[in-house]
PDB file of N, CA and C in Angstrom:
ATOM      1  N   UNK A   1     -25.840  -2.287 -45.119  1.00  0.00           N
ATOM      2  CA  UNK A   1     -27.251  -2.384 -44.824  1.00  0.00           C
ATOM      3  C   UNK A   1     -28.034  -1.628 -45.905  1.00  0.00           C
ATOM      4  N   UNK A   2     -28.972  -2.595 -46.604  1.00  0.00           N
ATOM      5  CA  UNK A   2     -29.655  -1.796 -47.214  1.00  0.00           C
ATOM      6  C   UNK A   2     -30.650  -0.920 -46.652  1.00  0.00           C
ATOM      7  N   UNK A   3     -31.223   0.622 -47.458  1.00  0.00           N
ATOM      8  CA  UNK A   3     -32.075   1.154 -47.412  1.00  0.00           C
ATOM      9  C   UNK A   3     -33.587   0.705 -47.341  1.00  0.00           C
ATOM     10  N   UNK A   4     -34.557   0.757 -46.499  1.00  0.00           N
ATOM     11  CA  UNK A   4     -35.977   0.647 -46.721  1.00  0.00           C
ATOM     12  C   UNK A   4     -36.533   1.241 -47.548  1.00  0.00           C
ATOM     13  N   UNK A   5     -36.002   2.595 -48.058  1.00  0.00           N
ATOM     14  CA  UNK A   5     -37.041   3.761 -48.559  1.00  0.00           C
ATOM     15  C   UNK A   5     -35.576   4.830 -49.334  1.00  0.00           C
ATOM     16  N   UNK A   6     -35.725   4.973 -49.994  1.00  0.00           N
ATOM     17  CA  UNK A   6     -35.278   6.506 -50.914  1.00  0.00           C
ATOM     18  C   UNK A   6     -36.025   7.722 -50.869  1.00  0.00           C
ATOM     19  N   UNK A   7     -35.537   8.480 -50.378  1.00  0.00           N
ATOM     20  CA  UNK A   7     -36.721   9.944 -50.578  1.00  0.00           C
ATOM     21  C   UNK A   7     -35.565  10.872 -51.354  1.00  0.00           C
ATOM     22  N   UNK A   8     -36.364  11.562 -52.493  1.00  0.00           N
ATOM     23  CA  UNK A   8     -35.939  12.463 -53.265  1.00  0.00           C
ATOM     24  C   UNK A   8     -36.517  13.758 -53.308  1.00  0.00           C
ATOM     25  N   UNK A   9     -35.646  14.790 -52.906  1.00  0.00           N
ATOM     26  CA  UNK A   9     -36.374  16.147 -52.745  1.00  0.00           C
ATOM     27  C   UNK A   9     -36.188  16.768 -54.087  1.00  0.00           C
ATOM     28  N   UNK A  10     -37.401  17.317 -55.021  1.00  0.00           N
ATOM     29  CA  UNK A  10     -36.794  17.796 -56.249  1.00  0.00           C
ATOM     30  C   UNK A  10     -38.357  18.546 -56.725  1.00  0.00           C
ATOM     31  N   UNK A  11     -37.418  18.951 -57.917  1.00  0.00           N
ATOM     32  CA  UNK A  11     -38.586  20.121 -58.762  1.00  0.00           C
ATOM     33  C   UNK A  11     -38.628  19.384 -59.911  1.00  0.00           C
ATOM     34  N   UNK A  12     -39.790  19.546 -60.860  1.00  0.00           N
ATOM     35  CA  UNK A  12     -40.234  19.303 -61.820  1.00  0.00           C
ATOM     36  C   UNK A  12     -39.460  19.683 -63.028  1.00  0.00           C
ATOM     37  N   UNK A  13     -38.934  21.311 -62.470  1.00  0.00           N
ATOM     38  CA  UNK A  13     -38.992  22.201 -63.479  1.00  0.00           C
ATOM     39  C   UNK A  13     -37.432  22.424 -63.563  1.00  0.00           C
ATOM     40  N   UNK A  14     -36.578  21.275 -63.037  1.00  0.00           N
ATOM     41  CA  UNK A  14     -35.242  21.393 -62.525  1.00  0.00           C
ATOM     42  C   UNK A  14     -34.175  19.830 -63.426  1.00  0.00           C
ATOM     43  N   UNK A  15     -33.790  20.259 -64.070  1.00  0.00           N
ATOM     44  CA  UNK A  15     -33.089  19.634 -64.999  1.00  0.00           C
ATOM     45  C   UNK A  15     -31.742  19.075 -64.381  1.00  0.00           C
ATOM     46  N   UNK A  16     -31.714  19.137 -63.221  1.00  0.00           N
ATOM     47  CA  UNK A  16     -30.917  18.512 -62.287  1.00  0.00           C
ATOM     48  C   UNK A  16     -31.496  17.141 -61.290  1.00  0.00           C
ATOM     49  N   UNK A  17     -32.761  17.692 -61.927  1.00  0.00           N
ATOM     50  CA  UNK A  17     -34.002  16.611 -61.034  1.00  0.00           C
ATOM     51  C   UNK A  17     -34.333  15.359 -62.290  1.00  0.00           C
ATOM     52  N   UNK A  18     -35.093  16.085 -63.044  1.00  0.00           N
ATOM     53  CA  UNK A  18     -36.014  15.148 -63.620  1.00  0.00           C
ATOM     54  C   UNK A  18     -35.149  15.533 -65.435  1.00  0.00           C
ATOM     55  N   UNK A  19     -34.581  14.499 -66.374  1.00  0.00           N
ATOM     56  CA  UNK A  19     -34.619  13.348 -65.636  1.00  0.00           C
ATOM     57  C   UNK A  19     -33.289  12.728 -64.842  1.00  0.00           C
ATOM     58  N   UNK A  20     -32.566  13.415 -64.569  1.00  0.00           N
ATOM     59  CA  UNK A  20     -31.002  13.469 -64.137  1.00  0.00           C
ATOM     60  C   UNK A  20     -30.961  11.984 -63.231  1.00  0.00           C
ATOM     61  N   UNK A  21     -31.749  12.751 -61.587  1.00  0.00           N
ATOM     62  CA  UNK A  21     -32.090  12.157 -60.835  1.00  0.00           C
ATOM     63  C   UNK A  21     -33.166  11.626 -60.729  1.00  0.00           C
ATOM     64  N   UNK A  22     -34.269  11.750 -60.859  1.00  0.00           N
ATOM     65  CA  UNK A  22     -35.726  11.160 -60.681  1.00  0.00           C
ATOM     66  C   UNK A  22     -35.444   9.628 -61.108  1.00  0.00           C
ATOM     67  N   UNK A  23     -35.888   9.794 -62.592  1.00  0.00           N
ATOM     68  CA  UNK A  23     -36.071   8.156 -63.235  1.00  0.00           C
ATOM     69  C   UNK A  23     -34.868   7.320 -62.889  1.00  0.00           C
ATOM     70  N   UNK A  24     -33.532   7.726 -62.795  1.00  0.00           N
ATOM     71  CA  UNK A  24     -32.364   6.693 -61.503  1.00  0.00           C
ATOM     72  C   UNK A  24     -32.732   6.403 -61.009  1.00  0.00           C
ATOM     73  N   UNK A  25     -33.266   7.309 -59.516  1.00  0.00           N
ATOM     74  CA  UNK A  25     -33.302   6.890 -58.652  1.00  0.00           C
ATOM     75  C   UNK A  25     -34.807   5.971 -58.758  1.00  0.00           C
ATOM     76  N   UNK A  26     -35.513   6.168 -59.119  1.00  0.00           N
ATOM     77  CA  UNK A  26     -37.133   5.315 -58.807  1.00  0.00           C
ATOM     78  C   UNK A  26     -36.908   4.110 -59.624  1.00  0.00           C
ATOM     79  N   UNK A  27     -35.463   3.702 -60.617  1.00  0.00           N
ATOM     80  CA  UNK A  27     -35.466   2.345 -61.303  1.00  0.00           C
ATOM     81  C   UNK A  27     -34.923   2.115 -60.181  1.00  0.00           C
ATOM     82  N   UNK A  28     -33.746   1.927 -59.699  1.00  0.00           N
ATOM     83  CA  UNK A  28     -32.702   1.725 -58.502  1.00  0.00           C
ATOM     84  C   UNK A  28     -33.445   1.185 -57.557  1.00  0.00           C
ATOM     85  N   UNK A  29     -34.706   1.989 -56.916  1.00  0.00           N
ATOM     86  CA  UNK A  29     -35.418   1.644 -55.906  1.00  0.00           C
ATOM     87  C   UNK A  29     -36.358   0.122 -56.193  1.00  0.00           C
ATOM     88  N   UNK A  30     -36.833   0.616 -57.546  1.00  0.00           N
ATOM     89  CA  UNK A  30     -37.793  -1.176 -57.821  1.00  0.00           C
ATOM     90  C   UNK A  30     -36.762  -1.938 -58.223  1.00  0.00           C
ATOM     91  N   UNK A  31     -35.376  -1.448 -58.453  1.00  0.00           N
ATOM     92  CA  UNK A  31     -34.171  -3.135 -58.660  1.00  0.00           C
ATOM     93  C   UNK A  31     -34.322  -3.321 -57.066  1.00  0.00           C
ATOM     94  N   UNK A  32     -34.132  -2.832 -55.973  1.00  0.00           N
ATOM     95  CA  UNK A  32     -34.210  -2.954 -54.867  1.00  0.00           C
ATOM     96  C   UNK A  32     -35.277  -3.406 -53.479  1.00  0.00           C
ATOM     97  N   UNK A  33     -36.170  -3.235 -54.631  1.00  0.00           N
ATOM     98  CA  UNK A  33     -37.425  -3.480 -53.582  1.00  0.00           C
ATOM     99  C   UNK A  33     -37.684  -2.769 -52.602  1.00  0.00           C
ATOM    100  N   UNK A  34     -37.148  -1.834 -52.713  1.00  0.00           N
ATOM    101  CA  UNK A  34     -37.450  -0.555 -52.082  1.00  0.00           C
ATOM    102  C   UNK A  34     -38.458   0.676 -52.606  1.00  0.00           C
ATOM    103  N   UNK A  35     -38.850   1.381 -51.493  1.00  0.00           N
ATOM    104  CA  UNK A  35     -39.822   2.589 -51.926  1.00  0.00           C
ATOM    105  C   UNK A  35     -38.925   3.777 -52.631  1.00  0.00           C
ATOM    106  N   UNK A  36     -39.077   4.870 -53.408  1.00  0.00           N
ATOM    107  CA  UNK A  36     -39.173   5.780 -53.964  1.00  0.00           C
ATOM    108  C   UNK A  36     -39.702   6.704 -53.324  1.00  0.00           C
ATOM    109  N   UNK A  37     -39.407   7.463 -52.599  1.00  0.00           N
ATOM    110  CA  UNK A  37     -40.500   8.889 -52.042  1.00  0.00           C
ATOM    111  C   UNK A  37     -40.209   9.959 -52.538  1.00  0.00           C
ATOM    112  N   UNK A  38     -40.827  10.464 -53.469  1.00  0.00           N
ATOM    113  CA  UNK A  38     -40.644  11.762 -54.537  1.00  0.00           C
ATOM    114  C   UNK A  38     -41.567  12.731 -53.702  1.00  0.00           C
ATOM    115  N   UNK A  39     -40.851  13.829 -53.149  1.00  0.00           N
ATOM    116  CA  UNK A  39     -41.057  15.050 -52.711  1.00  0.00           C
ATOM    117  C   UNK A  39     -41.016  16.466 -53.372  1.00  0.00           C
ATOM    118  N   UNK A  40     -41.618  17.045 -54.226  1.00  0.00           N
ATOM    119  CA  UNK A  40     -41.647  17.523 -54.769  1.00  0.00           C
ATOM    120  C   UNK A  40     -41.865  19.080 -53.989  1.00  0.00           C
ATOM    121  N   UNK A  41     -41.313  19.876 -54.102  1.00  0.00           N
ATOM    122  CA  UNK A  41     -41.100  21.067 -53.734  1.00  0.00           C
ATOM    123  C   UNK A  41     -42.105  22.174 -53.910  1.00  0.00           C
ATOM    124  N   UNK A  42     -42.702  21.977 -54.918  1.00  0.00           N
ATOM    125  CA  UNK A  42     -44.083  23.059 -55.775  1.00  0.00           C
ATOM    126  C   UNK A  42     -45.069  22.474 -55.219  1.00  0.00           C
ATOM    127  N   UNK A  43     -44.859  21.423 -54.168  1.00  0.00           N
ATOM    128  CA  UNK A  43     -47.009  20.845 -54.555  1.00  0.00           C
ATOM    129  C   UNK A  43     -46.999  20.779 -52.695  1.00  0.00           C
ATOM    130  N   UNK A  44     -47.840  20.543 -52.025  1.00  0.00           N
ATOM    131  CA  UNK A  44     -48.032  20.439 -51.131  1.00  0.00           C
ATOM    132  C   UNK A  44     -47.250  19.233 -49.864  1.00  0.00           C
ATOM    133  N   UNK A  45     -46.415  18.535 -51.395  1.00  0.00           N
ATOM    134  CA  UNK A  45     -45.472  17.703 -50.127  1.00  0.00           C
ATOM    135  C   UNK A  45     -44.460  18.630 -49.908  1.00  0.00           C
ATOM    136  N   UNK A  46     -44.304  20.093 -50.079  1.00  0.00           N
ATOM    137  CA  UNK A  46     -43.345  21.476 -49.369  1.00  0.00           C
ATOM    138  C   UNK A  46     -42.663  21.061 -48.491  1.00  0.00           C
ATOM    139  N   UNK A  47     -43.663  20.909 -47.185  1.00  0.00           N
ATOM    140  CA  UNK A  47     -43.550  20.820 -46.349  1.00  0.00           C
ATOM    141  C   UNK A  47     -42.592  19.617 -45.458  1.00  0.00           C
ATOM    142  N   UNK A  48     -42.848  18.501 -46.201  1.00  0.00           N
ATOM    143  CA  UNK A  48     -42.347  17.027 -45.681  1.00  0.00           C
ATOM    144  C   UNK A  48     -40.509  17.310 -46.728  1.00  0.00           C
ATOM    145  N   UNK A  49     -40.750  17.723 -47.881  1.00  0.00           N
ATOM    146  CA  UNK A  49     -39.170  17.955 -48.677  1.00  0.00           C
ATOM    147  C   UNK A  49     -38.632  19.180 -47.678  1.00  0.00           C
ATOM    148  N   UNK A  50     -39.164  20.215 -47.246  1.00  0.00           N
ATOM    149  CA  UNK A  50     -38.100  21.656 -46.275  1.00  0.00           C
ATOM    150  C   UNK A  50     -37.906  20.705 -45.038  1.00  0.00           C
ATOM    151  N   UNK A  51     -38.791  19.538 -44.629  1.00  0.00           N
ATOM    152  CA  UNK A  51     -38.480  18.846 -43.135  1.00  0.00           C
ATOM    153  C   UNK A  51     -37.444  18.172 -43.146  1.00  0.00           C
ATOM    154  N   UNK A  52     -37.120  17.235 -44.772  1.00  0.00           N
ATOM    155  CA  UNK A  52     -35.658  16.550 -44.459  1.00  0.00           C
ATOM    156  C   UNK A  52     -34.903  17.397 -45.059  1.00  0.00           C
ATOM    157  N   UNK A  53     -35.005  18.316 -45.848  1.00  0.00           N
ATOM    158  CA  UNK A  53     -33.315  19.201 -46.084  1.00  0.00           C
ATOM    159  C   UNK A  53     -33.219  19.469 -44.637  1.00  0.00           C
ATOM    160  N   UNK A  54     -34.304  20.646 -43.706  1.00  0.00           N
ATOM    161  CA  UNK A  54     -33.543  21.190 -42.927  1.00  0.00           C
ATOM    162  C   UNK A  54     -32.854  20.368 -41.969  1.00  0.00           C
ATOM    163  N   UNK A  55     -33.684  19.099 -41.620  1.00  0.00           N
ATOM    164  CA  UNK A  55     -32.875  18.208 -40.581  1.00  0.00           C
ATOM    165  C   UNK A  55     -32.046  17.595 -41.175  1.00  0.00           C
ATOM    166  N   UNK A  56     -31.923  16.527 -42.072  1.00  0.00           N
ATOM    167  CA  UNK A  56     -30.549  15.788 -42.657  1.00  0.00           C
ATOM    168  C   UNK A  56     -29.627  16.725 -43.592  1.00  0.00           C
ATOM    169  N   UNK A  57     -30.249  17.359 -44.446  1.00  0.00           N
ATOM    170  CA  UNK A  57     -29.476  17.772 -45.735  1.00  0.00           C
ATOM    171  C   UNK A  57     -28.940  19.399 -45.750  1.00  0.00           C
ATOM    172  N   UNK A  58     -28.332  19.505 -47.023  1.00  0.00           N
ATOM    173  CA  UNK A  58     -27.962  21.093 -46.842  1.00  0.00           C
ATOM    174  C   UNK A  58     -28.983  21.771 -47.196  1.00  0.00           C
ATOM    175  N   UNK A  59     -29.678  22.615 -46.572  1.00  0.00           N
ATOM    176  CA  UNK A  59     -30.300  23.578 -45.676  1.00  0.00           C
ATOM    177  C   UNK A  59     -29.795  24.732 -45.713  1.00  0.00           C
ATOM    178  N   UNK A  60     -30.429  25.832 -46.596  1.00  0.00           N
ATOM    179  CA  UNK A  60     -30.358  27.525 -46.926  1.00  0.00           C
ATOM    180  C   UNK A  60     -32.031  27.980 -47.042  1.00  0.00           C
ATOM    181  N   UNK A  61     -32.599  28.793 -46.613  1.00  0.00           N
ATOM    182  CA  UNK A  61     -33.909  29.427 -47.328  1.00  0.00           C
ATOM    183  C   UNK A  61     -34.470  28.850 -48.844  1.00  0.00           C
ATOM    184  N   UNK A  62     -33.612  28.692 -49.656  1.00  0.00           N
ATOM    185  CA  UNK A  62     -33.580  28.728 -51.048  1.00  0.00           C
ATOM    186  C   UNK A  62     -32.340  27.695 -51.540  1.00  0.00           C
ATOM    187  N   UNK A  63     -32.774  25.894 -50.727  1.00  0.00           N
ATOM    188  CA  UNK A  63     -31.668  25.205 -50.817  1.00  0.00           C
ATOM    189  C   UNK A  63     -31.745  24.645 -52.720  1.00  0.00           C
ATOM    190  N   UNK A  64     -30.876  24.000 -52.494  1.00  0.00           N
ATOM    191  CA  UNK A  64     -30.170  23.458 -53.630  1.00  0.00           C
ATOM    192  C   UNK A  64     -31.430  21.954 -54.091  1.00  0.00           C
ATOM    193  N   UNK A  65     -31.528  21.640 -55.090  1.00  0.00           N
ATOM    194  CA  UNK A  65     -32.404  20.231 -55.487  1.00  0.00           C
ATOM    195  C   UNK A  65     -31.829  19.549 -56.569  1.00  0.00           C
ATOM    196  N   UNK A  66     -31.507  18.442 -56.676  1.00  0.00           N
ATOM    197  CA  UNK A  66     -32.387  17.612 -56.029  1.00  0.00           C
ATOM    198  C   UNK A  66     -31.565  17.509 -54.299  1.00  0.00           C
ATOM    199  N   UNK A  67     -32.030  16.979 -53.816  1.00  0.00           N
ATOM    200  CA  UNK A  67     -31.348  15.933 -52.621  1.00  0.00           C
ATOM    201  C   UNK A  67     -31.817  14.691 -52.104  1.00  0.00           C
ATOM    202  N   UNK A  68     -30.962  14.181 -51.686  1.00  0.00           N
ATOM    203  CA  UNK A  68     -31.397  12.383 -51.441  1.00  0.00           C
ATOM    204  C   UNK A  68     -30.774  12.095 -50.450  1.00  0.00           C
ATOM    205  N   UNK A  69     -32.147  11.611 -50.099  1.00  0.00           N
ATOM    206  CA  UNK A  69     -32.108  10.667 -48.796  1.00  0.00           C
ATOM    207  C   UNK A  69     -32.334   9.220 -48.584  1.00  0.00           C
ATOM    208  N   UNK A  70     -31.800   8.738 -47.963  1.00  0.00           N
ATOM    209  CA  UNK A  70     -31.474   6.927 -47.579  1.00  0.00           C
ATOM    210  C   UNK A  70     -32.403   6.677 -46.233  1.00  0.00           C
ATOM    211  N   UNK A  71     -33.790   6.007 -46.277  1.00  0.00           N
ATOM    212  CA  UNK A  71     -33.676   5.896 -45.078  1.00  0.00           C
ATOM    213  C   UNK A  71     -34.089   4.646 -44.503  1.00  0.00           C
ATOM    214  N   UNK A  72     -33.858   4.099 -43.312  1.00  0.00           N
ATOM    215  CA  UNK A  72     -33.522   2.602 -42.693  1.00  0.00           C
ATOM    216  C   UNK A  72     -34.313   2.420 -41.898  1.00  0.00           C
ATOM    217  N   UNK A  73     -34.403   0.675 -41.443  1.00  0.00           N
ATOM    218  CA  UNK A  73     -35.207   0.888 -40.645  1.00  0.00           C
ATOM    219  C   UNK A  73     -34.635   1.207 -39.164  1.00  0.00           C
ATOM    220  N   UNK A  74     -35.775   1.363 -38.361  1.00  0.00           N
ATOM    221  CA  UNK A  74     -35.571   2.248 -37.092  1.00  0.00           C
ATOM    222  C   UNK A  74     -35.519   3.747 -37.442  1.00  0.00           C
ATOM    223  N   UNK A  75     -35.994   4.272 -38.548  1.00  0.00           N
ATOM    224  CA  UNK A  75     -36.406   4.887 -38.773  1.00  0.00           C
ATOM    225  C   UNK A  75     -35.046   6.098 -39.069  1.00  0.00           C
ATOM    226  N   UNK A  76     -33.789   5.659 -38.911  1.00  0.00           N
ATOM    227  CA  UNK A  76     -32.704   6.960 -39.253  1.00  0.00           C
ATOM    228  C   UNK A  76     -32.522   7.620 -40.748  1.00  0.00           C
ATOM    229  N   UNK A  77     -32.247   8.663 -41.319  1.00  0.00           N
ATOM    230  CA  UNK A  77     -32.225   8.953 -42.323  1.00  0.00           C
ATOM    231  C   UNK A  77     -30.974   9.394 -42.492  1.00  0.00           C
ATOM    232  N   UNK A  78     -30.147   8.947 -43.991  1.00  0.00           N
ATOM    233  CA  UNK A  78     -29.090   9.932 -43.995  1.00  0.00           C
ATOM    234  C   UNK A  78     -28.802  10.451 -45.532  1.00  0.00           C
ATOM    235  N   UNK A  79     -28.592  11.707 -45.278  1.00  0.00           N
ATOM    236  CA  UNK A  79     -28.366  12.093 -46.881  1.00  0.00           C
ATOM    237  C   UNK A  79     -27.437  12.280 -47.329  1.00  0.00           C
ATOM    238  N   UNK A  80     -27.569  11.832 -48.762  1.00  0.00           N
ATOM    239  CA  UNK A  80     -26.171  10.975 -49.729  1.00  0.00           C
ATOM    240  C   UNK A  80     -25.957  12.437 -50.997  1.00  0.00           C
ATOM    241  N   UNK A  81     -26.898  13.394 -51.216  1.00  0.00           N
ATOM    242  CA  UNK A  81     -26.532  13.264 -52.258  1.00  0.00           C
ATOM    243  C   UNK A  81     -26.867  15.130 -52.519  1.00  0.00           C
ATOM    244  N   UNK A  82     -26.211  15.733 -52.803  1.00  0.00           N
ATOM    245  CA  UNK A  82     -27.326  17.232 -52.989  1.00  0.00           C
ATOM    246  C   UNK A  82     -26.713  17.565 -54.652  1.00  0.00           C
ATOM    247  N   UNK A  83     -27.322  17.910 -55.478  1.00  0.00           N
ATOM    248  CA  UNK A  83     -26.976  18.657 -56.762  1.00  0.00           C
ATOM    249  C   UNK A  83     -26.152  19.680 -56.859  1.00  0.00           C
ATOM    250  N   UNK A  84     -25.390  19.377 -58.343  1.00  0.00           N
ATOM    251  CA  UNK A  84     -24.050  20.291 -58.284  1.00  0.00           C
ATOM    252  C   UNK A  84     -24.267  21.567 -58.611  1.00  0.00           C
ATOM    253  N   UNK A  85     -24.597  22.404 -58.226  1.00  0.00           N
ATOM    254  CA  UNK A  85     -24.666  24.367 -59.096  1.00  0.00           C
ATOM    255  C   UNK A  85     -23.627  24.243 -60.116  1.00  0.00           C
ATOM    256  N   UNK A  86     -22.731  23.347 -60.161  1.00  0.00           N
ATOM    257  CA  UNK A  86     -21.994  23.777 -61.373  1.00  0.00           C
ATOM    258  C   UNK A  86     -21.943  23.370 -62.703  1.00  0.00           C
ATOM    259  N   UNK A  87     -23.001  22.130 -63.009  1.00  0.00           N
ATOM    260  CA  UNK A  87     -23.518  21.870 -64.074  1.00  0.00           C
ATOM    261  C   UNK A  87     -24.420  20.292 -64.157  1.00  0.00           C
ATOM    262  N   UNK A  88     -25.543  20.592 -64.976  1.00  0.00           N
ATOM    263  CA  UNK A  88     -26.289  19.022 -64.957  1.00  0.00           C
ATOM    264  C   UNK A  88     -25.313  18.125 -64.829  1.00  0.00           C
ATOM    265  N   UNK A  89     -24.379  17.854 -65.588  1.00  0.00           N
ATOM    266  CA  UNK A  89     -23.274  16.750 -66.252  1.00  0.00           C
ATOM    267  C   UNK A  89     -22.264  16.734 -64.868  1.00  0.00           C
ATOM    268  N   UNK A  90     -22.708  17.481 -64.094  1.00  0.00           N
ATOM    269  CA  UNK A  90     -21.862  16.958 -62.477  1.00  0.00           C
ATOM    270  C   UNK A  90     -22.707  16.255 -62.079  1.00  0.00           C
ATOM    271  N   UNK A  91     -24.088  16.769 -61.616  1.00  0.00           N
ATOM    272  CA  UNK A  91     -24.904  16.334 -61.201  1.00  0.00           C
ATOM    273  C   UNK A  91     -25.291  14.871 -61.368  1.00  0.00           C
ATOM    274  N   UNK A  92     -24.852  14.595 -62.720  1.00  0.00           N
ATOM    275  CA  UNK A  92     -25.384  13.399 -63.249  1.00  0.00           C
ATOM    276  C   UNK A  92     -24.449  12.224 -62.939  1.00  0.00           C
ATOM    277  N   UNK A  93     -22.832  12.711 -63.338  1.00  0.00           N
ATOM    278  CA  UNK A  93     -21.713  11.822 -62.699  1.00  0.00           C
ATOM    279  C   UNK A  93     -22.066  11.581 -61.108  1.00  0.00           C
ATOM    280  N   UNK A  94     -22.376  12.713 -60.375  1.00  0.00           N
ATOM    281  CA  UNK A  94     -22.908  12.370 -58.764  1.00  0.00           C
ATOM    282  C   UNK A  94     -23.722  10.961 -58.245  1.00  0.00           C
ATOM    283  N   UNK A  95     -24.501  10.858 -59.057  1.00  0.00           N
ATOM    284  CA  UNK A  95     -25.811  10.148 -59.564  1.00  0.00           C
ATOM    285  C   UNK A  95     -25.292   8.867 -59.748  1.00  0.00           C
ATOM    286  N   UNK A  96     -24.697   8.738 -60.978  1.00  0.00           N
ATOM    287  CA  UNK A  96     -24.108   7.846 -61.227  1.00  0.00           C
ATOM    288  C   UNK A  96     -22.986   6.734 -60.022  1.00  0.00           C
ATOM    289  N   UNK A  97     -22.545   7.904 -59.765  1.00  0.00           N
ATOM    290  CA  UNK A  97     -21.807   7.335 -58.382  1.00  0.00           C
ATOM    291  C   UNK A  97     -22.136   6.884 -57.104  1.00  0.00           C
ATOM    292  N   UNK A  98     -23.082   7.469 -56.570  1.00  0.00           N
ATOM    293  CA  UNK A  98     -24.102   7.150 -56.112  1.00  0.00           C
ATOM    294  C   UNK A  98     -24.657   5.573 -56.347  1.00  0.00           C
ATOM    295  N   UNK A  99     -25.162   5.691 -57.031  1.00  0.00           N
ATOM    296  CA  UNK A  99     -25.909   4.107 -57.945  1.00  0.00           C
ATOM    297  C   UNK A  99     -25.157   3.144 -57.779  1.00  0.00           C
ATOM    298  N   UNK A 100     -23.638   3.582 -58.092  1.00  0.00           N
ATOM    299  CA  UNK A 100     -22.319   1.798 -58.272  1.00  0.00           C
ATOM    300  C   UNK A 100     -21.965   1.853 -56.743  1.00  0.00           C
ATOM    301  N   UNK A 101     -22.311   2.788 -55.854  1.00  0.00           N
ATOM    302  CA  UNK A 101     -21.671   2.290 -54.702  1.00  0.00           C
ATOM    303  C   UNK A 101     -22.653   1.823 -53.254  1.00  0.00           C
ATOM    304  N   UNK A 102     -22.506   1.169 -52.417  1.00  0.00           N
ATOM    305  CA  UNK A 102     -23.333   0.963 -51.368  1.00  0.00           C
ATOM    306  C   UNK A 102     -23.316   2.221 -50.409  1.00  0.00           C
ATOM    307  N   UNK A 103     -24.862   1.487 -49.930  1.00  0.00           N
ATOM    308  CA  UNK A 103     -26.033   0.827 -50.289  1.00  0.00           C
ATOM    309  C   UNK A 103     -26.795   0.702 -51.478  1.00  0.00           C
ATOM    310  N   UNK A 104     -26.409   1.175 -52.018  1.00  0.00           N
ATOM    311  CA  UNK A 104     -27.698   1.213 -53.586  1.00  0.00           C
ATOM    312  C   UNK A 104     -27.189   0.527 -54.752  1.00  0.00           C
ATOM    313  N   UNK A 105     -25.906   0.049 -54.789  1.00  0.00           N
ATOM    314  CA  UNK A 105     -25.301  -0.993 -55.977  1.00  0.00           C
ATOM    315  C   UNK A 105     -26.118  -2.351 -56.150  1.00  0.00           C
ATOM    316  N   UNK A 106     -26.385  -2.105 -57.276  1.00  0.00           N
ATOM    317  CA  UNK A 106     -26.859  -3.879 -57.402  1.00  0.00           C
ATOM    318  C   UNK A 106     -26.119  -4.955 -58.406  1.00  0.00           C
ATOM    319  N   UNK A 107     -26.131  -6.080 -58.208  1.00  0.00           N
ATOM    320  CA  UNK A 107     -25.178  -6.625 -58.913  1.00  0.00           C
ATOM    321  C   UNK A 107     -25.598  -6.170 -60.425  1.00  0.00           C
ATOM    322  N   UNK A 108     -24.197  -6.020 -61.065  1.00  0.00           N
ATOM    323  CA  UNK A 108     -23.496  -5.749 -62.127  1.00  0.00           C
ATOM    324  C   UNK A 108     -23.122  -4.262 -62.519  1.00  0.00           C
ATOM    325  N   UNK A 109     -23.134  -3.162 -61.077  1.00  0.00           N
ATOM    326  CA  UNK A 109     -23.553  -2.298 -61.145  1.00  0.00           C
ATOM    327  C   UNK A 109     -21.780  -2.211 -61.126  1.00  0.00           C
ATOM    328  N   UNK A 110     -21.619  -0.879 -62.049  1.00  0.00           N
ATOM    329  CA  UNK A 110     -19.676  -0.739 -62.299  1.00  0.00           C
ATOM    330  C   UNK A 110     -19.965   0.726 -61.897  1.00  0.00           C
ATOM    331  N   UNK A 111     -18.104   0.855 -60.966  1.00  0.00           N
ATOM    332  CA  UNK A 111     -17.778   2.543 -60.636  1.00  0.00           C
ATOM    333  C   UNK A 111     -17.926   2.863 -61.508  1.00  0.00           C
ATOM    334  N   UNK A 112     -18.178   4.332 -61.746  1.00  0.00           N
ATOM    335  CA  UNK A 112     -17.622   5.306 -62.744  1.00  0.00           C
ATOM    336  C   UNK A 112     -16.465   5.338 -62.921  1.00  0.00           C
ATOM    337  N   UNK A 113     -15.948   5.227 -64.030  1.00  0.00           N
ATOM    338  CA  UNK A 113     -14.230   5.891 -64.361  1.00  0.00           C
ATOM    339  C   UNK A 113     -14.499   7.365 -63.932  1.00  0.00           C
ATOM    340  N   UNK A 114     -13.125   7.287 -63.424  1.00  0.00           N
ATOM    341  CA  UNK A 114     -12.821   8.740 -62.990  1.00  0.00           C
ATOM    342  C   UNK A 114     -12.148   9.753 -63.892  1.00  0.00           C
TER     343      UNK A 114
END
């Protein structure tokens, strides 16, 4: 089942975000015909990005970004994806993997070699 909507929780200023994850995920979403919801952490959508870490995603005071969320209709959300602390170039293979597999693969879309 595909996704209705993508929401991405992330910082500007986060090289795990933008452009790691950001510009992926918001091409992915218009191959899909789907929305993009960029939540940005510094600006006043705070509030709506701390609402889905703490309910779907991993959730600390001082969580981890980016994170991604899938969400469907009937309104369920589930999150696919949180950033690696242990380096962009995880983060990015994550991403990548992410992308070739469902829901979010689109044709001609290949696994990652492992």
């Amino acid at each position: 089942m595909r996704p209705k909507a993508i929401h991405v929780v992330y910082a500007k200023w986060c090289p795990h975000c933008i452009p790691t994850t950001v510009g992926p995920l918001t091409k992915r979403a218009e191959e899909l015909g789907v929305q993009c919801l960029l939540h940005d952490i510094d600006t006043e959508d705070m509030g709506v990005a701390d609402g889905l870490v703490k309910k779907y995603g991993d959730w600390t005071p001082d969580y981890l970004v980016p994170q991604i969320f899938l969400e469907y209709d009937g309104g369920s959300i589930e999150h696919v994806l949180t950033g690696d602390p242990r380096g962009v170039a995880l983060t990015q293979r994550a991403v990548e993997e992410l992308l070739a597999s469902e829901p979010l693969a689109v044709e001609g879309s290949k696994p990652v070699p492992k």
